[in-house]
PDB file of N, CA and C in Angstrom:
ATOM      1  N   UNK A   1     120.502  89.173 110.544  1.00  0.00           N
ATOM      2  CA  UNK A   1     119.757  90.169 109.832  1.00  0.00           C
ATOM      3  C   UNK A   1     118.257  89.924 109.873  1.00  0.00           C
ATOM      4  N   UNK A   2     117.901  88.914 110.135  1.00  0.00           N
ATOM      5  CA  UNK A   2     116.150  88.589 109.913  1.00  0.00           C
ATOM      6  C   UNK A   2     115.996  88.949 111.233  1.00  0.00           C
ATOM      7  N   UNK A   3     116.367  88.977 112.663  1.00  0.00           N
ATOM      8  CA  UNK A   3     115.954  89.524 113.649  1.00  0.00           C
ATOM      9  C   UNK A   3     115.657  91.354 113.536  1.00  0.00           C
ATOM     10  N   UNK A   4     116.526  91.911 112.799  1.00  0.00           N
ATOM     11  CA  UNK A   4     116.511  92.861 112.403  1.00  0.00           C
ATOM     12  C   UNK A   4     115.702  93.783 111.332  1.00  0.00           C
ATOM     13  N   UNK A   5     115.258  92.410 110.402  1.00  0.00           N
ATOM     14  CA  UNK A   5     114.388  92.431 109.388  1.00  0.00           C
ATOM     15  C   UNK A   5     112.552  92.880 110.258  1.00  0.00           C
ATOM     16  N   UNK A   6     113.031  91.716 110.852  1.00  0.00           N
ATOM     17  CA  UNK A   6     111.685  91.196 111.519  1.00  0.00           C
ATOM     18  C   UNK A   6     110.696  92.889 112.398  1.00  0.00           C
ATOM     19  N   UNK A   7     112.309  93.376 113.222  1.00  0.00           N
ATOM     20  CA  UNK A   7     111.936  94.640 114.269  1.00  0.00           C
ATOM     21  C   UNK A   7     111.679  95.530 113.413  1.00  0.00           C
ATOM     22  N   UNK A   8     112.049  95.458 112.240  1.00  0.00           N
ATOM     23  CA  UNK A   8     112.115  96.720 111.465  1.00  0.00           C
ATOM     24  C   UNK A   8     110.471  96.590 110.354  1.00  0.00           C
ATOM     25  N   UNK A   9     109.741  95.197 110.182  1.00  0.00           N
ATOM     26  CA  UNK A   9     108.665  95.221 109.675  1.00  0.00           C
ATOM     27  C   UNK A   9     107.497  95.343 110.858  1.00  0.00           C
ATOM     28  N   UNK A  10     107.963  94.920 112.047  1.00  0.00           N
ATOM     29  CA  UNK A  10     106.705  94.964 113.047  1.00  0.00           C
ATOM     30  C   UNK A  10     106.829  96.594 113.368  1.00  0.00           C
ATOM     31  N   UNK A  11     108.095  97.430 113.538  1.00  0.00           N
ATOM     32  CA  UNK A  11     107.839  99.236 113.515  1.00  0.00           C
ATOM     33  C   UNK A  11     107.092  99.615 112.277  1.00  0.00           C
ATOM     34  N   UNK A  12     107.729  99.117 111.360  1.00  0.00           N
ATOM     35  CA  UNK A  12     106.268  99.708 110.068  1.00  0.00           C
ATOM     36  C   UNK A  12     104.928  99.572 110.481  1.00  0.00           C
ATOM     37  N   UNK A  13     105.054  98.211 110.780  1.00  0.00           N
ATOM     38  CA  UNK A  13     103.399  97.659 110.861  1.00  0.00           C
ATOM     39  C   UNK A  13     102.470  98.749 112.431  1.00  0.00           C
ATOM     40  N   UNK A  14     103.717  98.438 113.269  1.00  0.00           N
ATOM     41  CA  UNK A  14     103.081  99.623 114.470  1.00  0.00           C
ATOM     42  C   UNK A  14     103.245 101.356 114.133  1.00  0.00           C
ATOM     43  N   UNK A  15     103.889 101.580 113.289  1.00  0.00           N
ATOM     44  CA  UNK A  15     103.757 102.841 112.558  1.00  0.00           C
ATOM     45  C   UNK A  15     102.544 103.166 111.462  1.00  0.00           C
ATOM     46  N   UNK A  16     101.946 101.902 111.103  1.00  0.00           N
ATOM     47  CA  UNK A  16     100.811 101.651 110.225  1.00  0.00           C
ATOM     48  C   UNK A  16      99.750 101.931 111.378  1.00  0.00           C
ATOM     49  N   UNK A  17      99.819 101.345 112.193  1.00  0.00           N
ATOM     50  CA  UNK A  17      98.527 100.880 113.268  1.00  0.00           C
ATOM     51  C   UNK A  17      98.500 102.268 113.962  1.00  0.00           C
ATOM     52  N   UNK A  18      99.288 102.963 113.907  1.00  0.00           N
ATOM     53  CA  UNK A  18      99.105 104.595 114.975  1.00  0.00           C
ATOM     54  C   UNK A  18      98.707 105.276 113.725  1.00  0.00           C
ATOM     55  N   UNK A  19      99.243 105.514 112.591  1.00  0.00           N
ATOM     56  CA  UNK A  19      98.087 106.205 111.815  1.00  0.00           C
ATOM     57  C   UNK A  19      96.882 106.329 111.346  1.00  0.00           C
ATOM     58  N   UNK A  20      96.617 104.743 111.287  1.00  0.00           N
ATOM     59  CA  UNK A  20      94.984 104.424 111.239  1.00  0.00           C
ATOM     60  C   UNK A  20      93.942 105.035 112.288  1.00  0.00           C
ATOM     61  N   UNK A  21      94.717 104.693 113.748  1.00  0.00           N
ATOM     62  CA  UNK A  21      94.188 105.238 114.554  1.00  0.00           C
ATOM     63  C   UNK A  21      93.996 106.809 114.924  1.00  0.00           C
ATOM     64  N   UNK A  22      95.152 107.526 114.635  1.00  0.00           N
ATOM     65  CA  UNK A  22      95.038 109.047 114.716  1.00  0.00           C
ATOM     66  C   UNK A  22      93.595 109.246 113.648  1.00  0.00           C
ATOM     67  N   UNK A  23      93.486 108.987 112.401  1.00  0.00           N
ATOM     68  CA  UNK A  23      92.618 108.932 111.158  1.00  0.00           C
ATOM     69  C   UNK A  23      91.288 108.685 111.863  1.00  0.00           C
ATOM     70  N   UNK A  24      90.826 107.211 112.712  1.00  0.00           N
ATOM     71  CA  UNK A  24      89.987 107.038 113.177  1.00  0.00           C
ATOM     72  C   UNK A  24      89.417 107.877 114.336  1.00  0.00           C
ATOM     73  N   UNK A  25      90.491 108.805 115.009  1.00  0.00           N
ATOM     74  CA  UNK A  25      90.323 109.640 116.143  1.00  0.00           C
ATOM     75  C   UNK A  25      89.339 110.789 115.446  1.00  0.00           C
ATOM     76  N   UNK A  26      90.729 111.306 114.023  1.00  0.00           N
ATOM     77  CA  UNK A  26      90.080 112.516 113.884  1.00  0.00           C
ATOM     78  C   UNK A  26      88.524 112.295 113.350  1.00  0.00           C
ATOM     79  N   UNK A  27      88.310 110.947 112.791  1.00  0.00           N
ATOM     80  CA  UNK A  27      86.799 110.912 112.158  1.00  0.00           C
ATOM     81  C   UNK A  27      86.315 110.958 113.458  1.00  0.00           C
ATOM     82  N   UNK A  28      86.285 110.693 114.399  1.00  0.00           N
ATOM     83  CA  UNK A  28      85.277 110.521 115.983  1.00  0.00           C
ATOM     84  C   UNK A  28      85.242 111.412 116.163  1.00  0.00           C
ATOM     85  N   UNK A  29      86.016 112.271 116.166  1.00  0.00           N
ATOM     86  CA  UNK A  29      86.047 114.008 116.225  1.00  0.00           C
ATOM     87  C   UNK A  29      84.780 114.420 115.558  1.00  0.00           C
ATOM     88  N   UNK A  30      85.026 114.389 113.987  1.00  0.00           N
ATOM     89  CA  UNK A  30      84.367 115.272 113.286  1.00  0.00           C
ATOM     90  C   UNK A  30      82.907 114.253 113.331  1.00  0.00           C
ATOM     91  N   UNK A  31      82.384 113.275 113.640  1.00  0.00           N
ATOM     92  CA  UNK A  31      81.562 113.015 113.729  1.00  0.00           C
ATOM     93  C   UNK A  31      80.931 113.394 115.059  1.00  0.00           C
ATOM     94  N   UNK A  32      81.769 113.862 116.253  1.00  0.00           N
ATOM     95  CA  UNK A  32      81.165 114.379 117.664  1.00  0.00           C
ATOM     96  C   UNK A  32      80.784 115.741 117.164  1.00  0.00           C
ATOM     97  N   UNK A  33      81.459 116.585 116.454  1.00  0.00           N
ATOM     98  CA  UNK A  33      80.902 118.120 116.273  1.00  0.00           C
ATOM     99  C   UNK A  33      80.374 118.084 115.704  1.00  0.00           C
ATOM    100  N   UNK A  34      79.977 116.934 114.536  1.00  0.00           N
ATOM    101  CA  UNK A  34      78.189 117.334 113.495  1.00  0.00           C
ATOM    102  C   UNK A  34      77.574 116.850 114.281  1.00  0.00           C
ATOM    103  N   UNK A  35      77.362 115.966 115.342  1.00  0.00           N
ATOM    104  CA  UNK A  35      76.278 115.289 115.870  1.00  0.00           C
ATOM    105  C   UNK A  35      75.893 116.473 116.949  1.00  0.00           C
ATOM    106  N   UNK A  36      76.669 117.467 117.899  1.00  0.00           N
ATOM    107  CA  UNK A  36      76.762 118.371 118.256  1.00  0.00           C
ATOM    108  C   UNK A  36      76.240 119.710 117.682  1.00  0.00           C
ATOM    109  N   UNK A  37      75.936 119.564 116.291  1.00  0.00           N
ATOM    110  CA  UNK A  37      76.006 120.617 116.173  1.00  0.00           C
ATOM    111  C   UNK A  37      74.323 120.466 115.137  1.00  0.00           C
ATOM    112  N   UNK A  38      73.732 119.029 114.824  1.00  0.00           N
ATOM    113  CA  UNK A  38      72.628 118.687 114.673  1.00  0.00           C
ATOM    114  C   UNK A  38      71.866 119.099 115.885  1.00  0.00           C
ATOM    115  N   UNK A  39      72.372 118.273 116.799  1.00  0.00           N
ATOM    116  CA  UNK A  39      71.746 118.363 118.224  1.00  0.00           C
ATOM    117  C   UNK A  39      70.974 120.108 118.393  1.00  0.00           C
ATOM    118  N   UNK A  40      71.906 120.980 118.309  1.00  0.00           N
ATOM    119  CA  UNK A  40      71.219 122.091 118.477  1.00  0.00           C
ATOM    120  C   UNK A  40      70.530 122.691 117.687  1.00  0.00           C
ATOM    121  N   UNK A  41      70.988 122.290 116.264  1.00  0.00           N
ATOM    122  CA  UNK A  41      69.802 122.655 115.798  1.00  0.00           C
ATOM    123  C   UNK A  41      68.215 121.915 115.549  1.00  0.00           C
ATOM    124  N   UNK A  42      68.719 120.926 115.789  1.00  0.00           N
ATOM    125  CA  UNK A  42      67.588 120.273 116.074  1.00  0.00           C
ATOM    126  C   UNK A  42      66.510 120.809 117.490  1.00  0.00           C
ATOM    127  N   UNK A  43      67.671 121.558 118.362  1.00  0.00           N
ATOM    128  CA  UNK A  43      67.260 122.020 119.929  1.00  0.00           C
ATOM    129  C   UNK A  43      66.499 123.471 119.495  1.00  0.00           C
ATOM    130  N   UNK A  44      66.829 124.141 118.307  1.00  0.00           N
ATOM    131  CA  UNK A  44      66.368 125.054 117.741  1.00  0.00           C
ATOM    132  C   UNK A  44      64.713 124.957 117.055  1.00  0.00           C
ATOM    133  N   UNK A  45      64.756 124.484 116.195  1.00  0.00           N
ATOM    134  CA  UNK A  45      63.757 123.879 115.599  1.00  0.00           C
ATOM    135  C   UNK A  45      63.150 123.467 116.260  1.00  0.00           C
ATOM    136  N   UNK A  46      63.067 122.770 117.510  1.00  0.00           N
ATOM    137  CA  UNK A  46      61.996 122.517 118.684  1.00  0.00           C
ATOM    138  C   UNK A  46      61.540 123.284 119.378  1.00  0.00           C
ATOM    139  N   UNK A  47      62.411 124.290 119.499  1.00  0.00           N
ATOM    140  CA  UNK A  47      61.799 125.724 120.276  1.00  0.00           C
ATOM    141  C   UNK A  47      60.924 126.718 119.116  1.00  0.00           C
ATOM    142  N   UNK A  48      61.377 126.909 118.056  1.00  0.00           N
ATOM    143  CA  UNK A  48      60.552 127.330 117.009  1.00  0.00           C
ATOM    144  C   UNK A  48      58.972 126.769 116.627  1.00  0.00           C
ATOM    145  N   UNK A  49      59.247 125.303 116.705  1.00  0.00           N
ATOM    146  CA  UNK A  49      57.753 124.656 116.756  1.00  0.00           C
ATOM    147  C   UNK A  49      56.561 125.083 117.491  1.00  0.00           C
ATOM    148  N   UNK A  50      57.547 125.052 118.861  1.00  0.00           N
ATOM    149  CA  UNK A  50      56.667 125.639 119.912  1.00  0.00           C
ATOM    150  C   UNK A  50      55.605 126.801 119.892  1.00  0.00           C
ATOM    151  N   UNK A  51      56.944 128.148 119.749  1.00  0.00           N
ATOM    152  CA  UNK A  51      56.440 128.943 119.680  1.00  0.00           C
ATOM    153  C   UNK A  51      55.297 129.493 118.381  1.00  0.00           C
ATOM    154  N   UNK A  52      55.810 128.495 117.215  1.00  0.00           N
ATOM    155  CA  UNK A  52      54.600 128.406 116.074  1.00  0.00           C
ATOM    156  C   UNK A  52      53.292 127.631 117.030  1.00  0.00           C
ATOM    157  N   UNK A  53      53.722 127.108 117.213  1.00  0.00           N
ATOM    158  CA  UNK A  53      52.105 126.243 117.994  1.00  0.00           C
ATOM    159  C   UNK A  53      51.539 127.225 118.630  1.00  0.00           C
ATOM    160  N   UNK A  54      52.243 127.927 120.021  1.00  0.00           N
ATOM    161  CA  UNK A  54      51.514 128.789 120.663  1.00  0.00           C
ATOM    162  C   UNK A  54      50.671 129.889 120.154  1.00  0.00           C
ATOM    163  N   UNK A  55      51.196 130.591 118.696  1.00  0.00           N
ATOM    164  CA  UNK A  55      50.580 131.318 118.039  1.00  0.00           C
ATOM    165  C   UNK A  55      49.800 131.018 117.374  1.00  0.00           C
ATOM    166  N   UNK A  56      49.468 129.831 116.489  1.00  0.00           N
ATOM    167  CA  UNK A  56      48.713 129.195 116.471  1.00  0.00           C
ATOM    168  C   UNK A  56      47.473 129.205 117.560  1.00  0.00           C
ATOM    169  N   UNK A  57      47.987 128.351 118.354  1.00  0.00           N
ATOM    170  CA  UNK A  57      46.801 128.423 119.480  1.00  0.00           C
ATOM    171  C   UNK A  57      46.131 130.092 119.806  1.00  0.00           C
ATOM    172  N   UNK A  58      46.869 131.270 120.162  1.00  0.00           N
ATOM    173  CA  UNK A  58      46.578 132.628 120.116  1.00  0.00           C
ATOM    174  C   UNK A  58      45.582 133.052 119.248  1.00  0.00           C
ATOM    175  N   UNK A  59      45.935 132.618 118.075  1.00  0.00           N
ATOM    176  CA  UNK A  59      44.739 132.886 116.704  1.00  0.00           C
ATOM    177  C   UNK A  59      43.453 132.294 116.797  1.00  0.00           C
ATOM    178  N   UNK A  60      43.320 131.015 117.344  1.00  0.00           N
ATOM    179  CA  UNK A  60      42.355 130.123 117.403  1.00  0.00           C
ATOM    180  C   UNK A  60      41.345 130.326 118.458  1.00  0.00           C
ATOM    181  N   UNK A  61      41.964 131.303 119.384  1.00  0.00           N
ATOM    182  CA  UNK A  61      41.585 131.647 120.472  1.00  0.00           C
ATOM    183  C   UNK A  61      40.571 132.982 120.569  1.00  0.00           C
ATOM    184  N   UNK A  62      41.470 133.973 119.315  1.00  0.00           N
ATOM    185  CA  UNK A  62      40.844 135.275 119.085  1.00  0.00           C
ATOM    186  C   UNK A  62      39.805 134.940 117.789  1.00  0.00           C
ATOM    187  N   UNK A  63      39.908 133.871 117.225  1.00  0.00           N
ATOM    188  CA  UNK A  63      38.828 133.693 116.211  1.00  0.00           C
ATOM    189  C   UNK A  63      37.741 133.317 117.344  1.00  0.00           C
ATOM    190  N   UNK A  64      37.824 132.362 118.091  1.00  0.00           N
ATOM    191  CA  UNK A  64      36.235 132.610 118.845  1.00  0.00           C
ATOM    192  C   UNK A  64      35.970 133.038 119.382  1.00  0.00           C
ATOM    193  N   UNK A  65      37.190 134.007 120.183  1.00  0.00           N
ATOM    194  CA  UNK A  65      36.574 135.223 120.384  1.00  0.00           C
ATOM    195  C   UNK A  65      35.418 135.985 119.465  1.00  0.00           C
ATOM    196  N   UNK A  66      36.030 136.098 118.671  1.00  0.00           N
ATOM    197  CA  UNK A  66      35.588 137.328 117.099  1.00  0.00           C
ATOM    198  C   UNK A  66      34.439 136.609 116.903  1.00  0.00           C
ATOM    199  N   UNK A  67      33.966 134.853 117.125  1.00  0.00           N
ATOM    200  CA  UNK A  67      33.005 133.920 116.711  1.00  0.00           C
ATOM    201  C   UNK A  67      31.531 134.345 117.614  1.00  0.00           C
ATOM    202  N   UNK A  68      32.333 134.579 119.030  1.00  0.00           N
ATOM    203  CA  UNK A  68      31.244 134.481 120.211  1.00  0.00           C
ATOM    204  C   UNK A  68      31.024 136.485 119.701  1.00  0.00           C
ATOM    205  N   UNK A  69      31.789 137.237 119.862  1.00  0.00           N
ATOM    206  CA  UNK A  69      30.891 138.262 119.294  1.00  0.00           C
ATOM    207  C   UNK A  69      30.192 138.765 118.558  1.00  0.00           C
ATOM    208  N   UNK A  70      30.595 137.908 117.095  1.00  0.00           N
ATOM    209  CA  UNK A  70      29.868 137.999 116.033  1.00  0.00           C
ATOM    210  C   UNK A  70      28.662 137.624 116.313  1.00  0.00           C
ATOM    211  N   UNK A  71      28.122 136.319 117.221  1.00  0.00           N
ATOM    212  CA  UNK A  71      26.979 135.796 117.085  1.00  0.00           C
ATOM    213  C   UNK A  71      26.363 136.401 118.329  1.00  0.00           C
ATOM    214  N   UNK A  72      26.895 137.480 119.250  1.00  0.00           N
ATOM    215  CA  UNK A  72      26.287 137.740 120.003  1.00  0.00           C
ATOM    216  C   UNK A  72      25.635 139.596 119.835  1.00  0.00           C
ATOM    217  N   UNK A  73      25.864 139.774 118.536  1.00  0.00           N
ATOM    218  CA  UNK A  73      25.743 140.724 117.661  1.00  0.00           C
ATOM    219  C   UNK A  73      23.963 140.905 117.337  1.00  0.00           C
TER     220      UNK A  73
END
């Protein structure tokens, strides 16, 4: 019976060890689709910067414009 004992605590224990692991899968999972899904918005927000900068720059551009005519007034 202890040979029997024995097969029957090491299947628990390897029935223990595959659920941990499925558990650890699905966290790798859900940590690949937030990091995935930071990523773009983070890929977002960098393109937004941009295009704030460029307008930015646009404004800065037509103020001296507006600067050099004013003083050439």
């Amino acid at each position: 019976m202890q040979f029997s004992d024995g097969a029957a605590s090491q299947l628990t224990a390897a029935d223990e060890a595959a659920a941990v692991v499925q558990q650890m899968s699905a966290s790798i999972q859900e940590v690949s689709a937030t990091t995935n899904e930071v990523a773009n918005q983070s890929a977002q927000a960098a393109s937004r910067a941009n295009e704030g900068n460029k307008a930015v720059n646009r404004a800065v551009e037509q103020m001296a414009r507006i600067e050099q005519t004013v003083g050439q007034s």
